[in-house]
Structures are given as structure tokens and as C-alpha cells.
PDB file of N, CA and C in Angstrom:
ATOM      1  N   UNK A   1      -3.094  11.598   2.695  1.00  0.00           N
ATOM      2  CA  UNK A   1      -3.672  10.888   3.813  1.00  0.00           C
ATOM      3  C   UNK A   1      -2.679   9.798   4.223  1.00  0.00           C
ATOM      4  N   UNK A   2      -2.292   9.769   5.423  1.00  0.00           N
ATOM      5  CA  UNK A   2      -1.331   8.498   6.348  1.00  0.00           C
ATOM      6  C   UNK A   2      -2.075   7.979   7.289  1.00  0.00           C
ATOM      7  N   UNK A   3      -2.069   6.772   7.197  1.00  0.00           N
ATOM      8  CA  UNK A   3      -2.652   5.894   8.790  1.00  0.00           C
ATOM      9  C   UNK A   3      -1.259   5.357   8.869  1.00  0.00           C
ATOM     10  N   UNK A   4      -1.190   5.029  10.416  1.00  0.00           N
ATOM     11  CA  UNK A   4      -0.226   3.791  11.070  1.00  0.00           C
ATOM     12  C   UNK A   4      -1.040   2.726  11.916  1.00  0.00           C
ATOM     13  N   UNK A   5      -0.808   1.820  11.576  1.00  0.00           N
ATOM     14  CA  UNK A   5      -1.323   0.227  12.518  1.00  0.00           C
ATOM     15  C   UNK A   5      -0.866  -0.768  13.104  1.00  0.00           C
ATOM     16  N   UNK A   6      -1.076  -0.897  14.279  1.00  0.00           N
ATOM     17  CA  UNK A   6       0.161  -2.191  15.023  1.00  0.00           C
ATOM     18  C   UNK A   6      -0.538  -3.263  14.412  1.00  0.00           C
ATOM     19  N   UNK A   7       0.707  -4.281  13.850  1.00  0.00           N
ATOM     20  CA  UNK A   7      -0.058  -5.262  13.109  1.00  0.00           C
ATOM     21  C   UNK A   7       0.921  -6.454  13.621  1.00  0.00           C
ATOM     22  N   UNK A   8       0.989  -7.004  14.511  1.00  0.00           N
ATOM     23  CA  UNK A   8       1.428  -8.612  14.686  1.00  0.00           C
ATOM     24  C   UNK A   8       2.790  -8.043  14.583  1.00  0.00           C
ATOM     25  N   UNK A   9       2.926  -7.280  15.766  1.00  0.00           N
ATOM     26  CA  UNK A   9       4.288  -6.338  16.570  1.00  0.00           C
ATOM     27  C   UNK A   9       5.031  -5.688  15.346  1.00  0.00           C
ATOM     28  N   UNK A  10       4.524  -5.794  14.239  1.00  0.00           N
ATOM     29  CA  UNK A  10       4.902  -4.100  13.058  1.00  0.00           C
ATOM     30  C   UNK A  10       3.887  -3.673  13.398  1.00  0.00           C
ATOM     31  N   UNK A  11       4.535  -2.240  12.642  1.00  0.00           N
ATOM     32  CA  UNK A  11       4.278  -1.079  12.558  1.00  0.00           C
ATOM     33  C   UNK A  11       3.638  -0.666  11.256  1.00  0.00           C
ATOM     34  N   UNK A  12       2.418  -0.238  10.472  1.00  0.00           N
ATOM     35  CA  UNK A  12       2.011  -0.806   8.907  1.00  0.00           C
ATOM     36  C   UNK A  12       1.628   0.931   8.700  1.00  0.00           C
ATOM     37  N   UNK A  13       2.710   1.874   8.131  1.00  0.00           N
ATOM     38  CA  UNK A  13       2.208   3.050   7.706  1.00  0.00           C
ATOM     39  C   UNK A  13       2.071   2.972   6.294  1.00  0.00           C
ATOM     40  N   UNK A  14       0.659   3.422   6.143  1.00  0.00           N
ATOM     41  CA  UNK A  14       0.162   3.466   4.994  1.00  0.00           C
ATOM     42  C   UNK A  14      -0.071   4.845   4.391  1.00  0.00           C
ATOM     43  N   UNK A  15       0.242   5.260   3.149  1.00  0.00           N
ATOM     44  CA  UNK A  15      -0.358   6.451   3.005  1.00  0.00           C
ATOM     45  C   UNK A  15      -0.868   6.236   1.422  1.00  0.00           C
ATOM     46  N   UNK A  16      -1.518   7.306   1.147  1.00  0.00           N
ATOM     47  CA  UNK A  16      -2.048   7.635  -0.321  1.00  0.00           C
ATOM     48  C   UNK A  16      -1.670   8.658  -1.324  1.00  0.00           C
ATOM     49  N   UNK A  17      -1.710   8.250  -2.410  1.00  0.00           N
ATOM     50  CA  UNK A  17      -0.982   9.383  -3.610  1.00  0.00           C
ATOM     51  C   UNK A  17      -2.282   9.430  -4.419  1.00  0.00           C
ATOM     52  N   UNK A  18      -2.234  10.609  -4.922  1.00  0.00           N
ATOM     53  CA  UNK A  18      -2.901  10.701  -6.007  1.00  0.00           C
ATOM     54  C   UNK A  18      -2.248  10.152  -7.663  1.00  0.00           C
ATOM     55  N   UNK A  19      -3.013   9.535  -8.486  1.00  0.00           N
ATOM     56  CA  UNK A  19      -1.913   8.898  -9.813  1.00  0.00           C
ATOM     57  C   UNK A  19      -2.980   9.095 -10.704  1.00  0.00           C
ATOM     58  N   UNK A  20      -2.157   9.755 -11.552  1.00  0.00           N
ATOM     59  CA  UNK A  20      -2.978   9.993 -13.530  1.00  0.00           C
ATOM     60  C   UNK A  20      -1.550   8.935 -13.947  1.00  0.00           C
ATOM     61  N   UNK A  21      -2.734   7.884 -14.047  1.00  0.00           N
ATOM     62  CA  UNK A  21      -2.585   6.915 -15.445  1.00  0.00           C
ATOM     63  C   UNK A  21      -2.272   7.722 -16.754  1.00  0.00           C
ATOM     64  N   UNK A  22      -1.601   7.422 -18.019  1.00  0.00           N
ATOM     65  CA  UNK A  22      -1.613   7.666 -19.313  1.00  0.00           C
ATOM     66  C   UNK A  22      -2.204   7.024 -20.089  1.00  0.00           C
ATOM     67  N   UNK A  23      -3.274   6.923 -20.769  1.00  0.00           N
ATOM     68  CA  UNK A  23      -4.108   5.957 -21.475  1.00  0.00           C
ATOM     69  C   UNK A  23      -3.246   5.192 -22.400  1.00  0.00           C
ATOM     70  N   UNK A  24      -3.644   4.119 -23.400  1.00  0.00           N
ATOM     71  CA  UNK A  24      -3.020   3.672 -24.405  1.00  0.00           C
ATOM     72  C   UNK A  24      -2.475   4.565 -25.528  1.00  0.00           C
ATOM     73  N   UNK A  25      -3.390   5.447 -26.045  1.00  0.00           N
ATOM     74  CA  UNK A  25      -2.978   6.423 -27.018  1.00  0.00           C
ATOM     75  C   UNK A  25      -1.463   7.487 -26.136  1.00  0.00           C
ATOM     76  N   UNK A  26      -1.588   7.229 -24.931  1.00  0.00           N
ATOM     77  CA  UNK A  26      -0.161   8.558 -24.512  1.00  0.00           C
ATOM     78  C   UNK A  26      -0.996   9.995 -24.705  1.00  0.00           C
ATOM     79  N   UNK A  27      -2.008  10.310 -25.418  1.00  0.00           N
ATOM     80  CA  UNK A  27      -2.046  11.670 -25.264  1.00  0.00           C
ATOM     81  C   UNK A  27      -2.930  11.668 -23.856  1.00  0.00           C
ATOM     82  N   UNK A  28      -3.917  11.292 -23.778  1.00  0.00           N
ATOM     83  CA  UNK A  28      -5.159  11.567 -22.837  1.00  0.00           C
ATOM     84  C   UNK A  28      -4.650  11.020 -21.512  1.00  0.00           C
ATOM     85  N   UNK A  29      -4.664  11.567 -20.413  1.00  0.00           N
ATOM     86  CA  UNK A  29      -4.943  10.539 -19.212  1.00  0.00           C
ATOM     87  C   UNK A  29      -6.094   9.922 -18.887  1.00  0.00           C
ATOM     88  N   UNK A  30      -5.677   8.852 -18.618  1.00  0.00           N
ATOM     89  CA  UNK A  30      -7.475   8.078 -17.837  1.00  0.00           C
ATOM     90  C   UNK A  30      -7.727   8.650 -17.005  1.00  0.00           C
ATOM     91  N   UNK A  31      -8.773   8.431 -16.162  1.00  0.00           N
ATOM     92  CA  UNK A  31      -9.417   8.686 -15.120  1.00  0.00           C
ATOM     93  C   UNK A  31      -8.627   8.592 -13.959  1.00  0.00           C
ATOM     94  N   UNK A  32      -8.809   9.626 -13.255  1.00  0.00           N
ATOM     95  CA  UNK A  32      -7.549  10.086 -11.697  1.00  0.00           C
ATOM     96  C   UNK A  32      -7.728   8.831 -10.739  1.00  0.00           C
ATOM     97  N   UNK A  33      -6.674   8.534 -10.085  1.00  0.00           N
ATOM     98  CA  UNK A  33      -6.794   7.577  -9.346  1.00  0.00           C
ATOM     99  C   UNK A  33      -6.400   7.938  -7.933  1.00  0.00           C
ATOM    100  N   UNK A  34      -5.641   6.936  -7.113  1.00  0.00           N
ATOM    101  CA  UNK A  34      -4.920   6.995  -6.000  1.00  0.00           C
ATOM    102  C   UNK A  34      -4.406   5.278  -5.932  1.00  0.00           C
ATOM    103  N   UNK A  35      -3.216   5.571  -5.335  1.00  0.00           N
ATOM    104  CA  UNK A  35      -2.345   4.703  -5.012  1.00  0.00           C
ATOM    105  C   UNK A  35      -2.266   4.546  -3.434  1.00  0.00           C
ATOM    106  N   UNK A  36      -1.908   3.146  -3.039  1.00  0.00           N
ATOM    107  CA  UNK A  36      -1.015   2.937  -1.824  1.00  0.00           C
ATOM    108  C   UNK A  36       0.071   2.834  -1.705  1.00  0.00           C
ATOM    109  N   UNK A  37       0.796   3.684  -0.726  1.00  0.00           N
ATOM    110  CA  UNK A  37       2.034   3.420  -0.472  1.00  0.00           C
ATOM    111  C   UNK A  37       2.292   2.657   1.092  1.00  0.00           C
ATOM    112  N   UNK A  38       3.178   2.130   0.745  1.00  0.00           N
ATOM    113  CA  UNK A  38       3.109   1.367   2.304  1.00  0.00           C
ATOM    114  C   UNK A  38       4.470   0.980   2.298  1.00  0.00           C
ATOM    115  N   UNK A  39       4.891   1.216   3.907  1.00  0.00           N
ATOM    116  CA  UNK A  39       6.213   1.067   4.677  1.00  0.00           C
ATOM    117  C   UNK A  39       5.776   0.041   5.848  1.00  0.00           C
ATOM    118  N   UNK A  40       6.509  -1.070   6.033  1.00  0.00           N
ATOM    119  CA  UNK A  40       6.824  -1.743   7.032  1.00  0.00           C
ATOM    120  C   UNK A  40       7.804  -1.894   8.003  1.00  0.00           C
ATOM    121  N   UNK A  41       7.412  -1.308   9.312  1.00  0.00           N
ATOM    122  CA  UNK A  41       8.205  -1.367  10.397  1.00  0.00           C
ATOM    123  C   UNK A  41       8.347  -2.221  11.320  1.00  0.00           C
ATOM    124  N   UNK A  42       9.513  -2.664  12.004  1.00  0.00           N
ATOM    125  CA  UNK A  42       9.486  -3.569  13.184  1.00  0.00           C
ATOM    126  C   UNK A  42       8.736  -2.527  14.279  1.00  0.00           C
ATOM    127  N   UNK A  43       8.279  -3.394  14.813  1.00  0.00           N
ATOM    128  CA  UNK A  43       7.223  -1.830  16.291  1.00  0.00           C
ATOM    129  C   UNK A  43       8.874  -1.012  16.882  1.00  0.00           C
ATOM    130  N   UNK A  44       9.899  -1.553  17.347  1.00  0.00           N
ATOM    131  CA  UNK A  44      11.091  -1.018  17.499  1.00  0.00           C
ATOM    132  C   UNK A  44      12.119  -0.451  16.953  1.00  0.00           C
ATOM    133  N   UNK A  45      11.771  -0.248  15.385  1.00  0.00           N
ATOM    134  CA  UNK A  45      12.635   0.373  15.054  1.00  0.00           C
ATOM    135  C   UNK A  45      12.165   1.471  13.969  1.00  0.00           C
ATOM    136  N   UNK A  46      12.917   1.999  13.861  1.00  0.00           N
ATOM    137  CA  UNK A  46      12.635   3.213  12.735  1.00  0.00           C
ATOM    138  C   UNK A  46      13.383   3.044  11.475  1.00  0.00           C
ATOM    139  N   UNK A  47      13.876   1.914  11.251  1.00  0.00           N
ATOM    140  CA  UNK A  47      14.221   2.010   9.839  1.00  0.00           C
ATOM    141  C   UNK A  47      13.077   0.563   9.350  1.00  0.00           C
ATOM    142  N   UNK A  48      12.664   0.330   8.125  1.00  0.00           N
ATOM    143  CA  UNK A  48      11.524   0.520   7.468  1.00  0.00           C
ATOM    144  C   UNK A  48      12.214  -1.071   7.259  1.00  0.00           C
ATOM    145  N   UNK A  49      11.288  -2.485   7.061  1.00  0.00           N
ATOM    146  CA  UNK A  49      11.554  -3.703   6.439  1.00  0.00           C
ATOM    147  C   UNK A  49      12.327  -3.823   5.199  1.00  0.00           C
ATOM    148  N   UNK A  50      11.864  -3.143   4.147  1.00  0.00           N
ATOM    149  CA  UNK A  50      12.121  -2.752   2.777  1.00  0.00           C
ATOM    150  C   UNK A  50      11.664  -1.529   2.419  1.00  0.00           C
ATOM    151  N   UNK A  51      12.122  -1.321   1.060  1.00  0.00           N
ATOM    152  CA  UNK A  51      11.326  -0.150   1.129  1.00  0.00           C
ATOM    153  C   UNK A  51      10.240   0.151   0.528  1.00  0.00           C
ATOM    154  N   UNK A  52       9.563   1.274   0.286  1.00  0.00           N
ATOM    155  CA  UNK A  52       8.057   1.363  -0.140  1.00  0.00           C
ATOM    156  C   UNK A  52       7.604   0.665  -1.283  1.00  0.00           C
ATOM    157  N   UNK A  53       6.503   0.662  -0.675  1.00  0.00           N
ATOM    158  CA  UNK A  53       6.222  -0.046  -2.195  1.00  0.00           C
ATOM    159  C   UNK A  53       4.948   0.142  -2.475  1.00  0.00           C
ATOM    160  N   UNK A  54       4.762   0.726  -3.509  1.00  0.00           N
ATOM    161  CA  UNK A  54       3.358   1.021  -4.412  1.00  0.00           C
ATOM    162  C   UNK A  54       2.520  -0.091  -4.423  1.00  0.00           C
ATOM    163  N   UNK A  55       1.384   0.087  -4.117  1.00  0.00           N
ATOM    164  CA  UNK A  55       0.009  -0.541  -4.687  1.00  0.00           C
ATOM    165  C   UNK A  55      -1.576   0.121  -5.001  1.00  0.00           C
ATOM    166  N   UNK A  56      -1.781  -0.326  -6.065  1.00  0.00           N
ATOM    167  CA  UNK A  56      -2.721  -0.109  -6.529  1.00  0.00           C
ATOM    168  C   UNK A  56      -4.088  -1.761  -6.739  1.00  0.00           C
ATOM    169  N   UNK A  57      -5.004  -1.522  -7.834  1.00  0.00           N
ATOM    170  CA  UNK A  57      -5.895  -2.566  -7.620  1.00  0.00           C
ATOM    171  C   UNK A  57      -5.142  -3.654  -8.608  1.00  0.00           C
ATOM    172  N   UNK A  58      -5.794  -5.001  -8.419  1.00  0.00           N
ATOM    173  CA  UNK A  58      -5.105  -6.208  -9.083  1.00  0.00           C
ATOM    174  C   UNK A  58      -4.765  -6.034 -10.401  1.00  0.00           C
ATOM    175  N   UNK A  59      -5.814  -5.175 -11.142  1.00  0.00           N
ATOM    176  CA  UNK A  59      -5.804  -4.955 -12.762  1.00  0.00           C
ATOM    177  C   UNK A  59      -4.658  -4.296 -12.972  1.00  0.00           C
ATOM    178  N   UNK A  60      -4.336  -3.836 -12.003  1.00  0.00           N
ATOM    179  CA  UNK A  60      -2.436  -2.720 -12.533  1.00  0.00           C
ATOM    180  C   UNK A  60      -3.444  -1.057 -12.352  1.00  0.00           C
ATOM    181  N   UNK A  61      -4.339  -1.011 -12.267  1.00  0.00           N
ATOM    182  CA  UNK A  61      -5.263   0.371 -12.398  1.00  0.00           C
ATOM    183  C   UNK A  61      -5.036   0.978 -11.139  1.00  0.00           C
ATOM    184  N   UNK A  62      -4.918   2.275 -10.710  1.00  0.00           N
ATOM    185  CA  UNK A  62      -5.279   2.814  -9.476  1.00  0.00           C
ATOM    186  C   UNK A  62      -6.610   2.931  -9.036  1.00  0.00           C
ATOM    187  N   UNK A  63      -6.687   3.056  -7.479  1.00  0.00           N
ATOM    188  CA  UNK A  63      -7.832   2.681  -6.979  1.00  0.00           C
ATOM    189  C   UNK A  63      -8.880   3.818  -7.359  1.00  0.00           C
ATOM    190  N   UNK A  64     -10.078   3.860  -7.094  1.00  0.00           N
ATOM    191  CA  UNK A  64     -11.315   4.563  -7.548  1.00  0.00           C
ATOM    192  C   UNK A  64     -11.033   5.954  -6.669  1.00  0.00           C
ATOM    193  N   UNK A  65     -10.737   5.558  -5.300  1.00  0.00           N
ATOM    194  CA  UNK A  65     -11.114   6.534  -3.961  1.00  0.00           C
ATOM    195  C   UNK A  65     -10.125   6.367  -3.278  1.00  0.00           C
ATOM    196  N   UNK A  66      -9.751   7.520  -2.300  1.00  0.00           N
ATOM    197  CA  UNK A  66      -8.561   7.365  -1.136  1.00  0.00           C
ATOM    198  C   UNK A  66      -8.790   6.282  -0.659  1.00  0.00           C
ATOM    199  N   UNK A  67     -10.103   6.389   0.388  1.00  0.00           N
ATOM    200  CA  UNK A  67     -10.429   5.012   0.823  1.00  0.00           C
ATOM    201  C   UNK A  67      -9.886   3.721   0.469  1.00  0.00           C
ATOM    202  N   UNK A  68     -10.405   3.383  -0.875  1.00  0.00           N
ATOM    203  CA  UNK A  68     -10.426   2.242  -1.124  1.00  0.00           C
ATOM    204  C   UNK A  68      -8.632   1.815  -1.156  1.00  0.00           C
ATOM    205  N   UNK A  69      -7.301   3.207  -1.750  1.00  0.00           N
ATOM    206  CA  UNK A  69      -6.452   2.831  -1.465  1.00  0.00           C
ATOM    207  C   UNK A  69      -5.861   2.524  -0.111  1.00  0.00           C
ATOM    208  N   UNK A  70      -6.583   2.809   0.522  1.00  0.00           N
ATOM    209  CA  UNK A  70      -5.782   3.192   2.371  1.00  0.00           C
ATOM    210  C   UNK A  70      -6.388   1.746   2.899  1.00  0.00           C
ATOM    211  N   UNK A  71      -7.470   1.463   2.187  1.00  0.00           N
ATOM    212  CA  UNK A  71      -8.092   0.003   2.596  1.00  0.00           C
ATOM    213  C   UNK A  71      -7.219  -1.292   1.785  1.00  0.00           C
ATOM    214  N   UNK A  72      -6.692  -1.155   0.686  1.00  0.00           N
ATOM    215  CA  UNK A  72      -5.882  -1.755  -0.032  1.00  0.00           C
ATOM    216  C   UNK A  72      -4.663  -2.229   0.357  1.00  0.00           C
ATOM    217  N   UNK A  73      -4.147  -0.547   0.490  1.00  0.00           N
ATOM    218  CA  UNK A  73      -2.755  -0.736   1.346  1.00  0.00           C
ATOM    219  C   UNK A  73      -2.700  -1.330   2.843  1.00  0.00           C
ATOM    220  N   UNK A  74      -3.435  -1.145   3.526  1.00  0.00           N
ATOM    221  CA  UNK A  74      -3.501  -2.222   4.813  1.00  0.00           C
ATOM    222  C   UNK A  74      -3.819  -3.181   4.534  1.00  0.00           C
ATOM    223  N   UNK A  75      -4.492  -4.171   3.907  1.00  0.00           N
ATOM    224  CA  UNK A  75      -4.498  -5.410   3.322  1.00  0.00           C
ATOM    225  C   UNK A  75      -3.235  -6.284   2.487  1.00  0.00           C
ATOM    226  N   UNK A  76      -3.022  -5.164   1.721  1.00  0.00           N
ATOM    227  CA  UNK A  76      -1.497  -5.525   1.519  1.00  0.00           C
ATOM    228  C   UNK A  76      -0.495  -5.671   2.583  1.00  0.00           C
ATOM    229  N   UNK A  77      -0.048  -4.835   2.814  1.00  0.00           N
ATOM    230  CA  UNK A  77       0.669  -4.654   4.440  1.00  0.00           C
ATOM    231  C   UNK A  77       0.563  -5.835   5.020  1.00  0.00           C
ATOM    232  N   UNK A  78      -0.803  -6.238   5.855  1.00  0.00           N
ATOM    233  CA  UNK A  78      -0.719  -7.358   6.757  1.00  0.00           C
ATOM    234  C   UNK A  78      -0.651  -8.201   5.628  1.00  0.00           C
ATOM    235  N   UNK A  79      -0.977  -9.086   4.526  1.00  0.00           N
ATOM    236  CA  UNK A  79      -0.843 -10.072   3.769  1.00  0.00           C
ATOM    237  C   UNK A  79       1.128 -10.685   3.722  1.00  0.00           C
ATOM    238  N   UNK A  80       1.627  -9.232   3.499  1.00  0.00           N
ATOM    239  CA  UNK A  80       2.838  -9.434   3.217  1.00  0.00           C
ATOM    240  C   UNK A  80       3.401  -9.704   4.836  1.00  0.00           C
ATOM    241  N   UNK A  81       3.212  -9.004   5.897  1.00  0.00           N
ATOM    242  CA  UNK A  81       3.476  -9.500   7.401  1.00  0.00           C
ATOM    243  C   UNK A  81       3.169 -11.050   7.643  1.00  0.00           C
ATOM    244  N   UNK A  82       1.973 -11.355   7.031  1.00  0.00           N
ATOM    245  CA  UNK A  82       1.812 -12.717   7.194  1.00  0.00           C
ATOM    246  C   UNK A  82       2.489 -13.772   6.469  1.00  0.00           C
ATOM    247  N   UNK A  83       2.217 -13.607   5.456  1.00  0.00           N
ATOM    248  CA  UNK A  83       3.521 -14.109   4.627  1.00  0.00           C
ATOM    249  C   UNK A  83       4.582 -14.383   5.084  1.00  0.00           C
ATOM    250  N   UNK A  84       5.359 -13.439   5.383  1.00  0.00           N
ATOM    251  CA  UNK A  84       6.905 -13.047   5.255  1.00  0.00           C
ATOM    252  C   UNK A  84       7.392 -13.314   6.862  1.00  0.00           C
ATOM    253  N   UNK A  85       7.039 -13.225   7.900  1.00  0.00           N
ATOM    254  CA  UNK A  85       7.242 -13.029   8.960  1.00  0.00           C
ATOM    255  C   UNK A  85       6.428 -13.681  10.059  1.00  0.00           C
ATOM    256  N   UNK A  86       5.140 -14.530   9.560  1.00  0.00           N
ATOM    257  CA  UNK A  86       4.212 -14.766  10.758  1.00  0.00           C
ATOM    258  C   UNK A  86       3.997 -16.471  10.142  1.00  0.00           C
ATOM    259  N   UNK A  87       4.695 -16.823   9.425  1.00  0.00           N
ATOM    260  CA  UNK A  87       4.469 -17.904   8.617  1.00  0.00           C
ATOM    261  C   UNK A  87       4.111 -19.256   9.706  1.00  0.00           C
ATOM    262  N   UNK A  88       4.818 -19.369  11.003  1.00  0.00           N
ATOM    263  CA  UNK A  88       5.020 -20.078  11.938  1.00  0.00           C
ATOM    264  C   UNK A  88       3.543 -20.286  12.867  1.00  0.00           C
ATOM    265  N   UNK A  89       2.974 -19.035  13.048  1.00  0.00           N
ATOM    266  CA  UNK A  89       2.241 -18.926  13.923  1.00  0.00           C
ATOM    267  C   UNK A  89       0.649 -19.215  13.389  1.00  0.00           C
ATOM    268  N   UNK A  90       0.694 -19.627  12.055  1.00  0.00           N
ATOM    269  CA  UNK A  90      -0.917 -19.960  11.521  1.00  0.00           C
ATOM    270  C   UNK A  90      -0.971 -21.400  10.887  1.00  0.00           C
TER     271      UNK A  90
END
């Protein structure tokens, strides 16, 4: 799953992975997850701010549901736009 979002003149493509964790023991995997991946674009250009970068939930765990990663990863996304780039304007 990929969304793209104009976000405060970027570009915020988000997509989702599926991720098996390895439990503590190494043999078993935990419970299936999903990850965010997310790329930041200037709205004008096609090469990417940095590059991707994984997120999952605060605990270091992957998220429960696509959803909740695709909701993650756009939160991330704009947090880091705001941050990094919009610092002036709030």
C-alpha cells in the first residue's frame, strides 16, 4: 500500500511493508506486523530529501495494521517537515 500527500509544498510518499519481528529467544517470530516507509519530496523535484526511512510504533514494535502504519508514517512525515523545514512559520 502507497499514499502521496502535499504537505507544506512536499511531497510525503508513504508506503507500507509487511515485518516479522524475531522474538527474544531467535527461534519464534512475534506477531506479524507492518512498517512505514516514508520518502520526502520537495513538490518540484524528484529526487527524495533523504532517504527512506523506516518507522514503526514508539516501543521499536511494528504497527498492529496497515492502517495504523500508513497513519504513522504520515505523522511522521509531516512532524519531520515541521521540524526540519517549517521551523519559521509556527
Amino acid at each position: 500500500m502507497t499514499r502521496s500527500y502535499d504537505y507544506e509544498g512536499f511531497m510525503l510518499d508513504i508506503s507500507v511493508e509487511s515485518d516479522i519481528s524475531i522474538g527474544p529467544n531467535r527461534r519464534e517470530p512475534t506477531r506479524p506486523g507492518y512498517v512505514a516507509i516514508v520518502r520526502i519530496f520537495q513538490a518540484a523535484s524528484t529526487v527524495a530529501v533523504f532517504s527512506p526511512l523506516r518507522f514503526g510504533e514508539a516501543s521499536g514494535r511494528p504497527f498492529a495494521t496497515e492502517a495504523d502504519a500508513l497513519i504513522g508514517g504520515y505523522s511522521a512525515a509531516c512532524k519531520l517537515v515541521d521540524d526540519l523545514f517549517c521551523h519559521d512559520r509556527h
